[in-house]
C-alpha atoms as a PDB file:
ATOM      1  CA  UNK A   1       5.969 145.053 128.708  1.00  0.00           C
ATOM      2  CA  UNK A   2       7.957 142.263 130.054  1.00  0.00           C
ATOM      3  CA  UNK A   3       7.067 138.557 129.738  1.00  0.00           C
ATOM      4  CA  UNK A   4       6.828 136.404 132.709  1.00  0.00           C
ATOM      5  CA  UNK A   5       9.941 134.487 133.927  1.00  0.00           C
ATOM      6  CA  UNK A   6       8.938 130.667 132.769  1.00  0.00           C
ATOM      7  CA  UNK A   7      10.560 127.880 134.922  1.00  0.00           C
ATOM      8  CA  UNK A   8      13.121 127.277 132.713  1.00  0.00           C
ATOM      9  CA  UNK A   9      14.708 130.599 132.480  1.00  0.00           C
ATOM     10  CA  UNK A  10      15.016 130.530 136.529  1.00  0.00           C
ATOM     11  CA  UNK A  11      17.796 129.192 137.730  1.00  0.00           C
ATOM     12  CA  UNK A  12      17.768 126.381 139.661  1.00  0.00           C
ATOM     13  CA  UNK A  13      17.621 126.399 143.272  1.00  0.00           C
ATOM     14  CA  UNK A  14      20.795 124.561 143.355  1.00  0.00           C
ATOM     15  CA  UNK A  15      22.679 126.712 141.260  1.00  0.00           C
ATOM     16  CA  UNK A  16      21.154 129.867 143.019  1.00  0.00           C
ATOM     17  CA  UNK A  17      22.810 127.855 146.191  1.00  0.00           C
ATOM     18  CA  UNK A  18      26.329 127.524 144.304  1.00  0.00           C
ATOM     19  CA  UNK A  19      26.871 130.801 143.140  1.00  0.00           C
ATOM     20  CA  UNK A  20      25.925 132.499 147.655  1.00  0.00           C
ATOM     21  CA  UNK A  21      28.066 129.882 148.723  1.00  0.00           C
ATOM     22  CA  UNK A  22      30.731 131.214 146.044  1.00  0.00           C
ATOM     23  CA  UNK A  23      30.437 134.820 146.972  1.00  0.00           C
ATOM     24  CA  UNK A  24      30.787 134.088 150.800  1.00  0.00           C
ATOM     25  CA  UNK A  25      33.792 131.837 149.835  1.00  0.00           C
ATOM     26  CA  UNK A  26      35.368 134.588 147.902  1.00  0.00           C
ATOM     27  CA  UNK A  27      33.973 137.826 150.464  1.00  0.00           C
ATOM     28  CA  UNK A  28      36.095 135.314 153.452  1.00  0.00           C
ATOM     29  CA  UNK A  29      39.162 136.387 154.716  1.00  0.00           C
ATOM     30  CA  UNK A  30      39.531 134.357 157.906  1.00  0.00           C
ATOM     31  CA  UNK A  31      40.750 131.406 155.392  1.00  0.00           C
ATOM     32  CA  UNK A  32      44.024 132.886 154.694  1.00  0.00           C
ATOM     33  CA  UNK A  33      45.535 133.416 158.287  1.00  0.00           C
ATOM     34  CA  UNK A  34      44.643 129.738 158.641  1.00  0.00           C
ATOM     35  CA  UNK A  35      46.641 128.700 155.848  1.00  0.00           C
ATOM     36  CA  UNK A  36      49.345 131.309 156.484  1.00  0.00           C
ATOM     37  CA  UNK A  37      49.338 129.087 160.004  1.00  0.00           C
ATOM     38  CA  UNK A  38      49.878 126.153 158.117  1.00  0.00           C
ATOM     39  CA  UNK A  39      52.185 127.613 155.952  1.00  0.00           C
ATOM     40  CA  UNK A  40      54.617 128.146 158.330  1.00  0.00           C
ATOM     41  CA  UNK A  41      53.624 125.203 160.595  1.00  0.00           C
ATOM     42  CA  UNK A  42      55.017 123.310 157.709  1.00  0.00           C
ATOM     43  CA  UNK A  43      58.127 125.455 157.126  1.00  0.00           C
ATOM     44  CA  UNK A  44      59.035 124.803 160.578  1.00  0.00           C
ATOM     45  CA  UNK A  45      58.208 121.085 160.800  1.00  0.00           C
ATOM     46  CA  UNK A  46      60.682 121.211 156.983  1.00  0.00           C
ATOM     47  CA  UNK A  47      63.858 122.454 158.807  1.00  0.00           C
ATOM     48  CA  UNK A  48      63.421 120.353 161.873  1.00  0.00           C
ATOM     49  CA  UNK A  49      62.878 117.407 159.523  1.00  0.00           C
ATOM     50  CA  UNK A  50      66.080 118.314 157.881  1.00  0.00           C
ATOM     51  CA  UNK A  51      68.157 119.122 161.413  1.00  0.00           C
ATOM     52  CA  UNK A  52      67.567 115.623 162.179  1.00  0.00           C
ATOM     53  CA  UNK A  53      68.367 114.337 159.178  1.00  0.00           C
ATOM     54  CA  UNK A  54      71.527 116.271 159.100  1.00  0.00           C
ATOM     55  CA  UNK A  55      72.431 115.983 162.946  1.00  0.00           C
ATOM     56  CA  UNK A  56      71.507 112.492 163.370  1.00  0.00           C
ATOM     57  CA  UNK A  57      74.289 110.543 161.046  1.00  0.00           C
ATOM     58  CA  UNK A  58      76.511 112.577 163.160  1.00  0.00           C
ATOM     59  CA  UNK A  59      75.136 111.809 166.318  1.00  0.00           C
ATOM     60  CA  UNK A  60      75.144 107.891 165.322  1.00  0.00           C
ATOM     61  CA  UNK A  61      78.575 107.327 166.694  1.00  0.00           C
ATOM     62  CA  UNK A  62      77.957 109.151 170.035  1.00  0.00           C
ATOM     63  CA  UNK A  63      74.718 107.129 170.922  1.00  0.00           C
ATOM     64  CA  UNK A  64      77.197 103.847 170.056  1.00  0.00           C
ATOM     65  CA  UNK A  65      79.542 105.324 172.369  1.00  0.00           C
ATOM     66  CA  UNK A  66      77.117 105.790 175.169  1.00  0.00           C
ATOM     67  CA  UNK A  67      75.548 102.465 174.400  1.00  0.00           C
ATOM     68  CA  UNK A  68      78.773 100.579 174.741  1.00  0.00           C
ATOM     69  CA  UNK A  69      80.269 102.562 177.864  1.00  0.00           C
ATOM     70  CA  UNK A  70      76.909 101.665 179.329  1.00  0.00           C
ATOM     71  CA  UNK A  71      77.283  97.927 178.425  1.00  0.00           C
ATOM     72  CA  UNK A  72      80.466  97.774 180.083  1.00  0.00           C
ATOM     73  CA  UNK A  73      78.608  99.249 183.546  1.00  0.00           C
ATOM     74  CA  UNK A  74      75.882  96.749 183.810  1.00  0.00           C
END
């Protein structure tokens, strides 16, 4: 015969809690295409970071221009 399950071999409630929210953590899939999302949210928000970086020292001396040419006007 088996003995009766005494309080303290249950788990706790808590822990019983844990471990479902665990398995429907691990069972869901929809949390991947939202980082994928972000994944290349971020890739794209890196190179147009680094255009600007890499364009703007460039385009320094034609915003002077135009800022000059238009001080002369007014």
């Amino acid at each position: 015969m088996s003995e009766p399950i005494t309080d303290a071999a249950r788990p706790s409630p808590r822990l019983s809690f844990a471990r479902a929210a665990f398995r429907r953590f691990k069972d869901d899939a929809g949390g991947a295409t939202a980082l994928e999302y972000a994944m290349i949210g971020g890739l794209i928000f890196a190179v147009i970071a680094g255009s600007l970086k890499l364009y703007g020292s460039k385009l320094d001396g034609v915003y002077g221009q135009i800022g000059s040419t238009m001080a002369q006007v007014y």
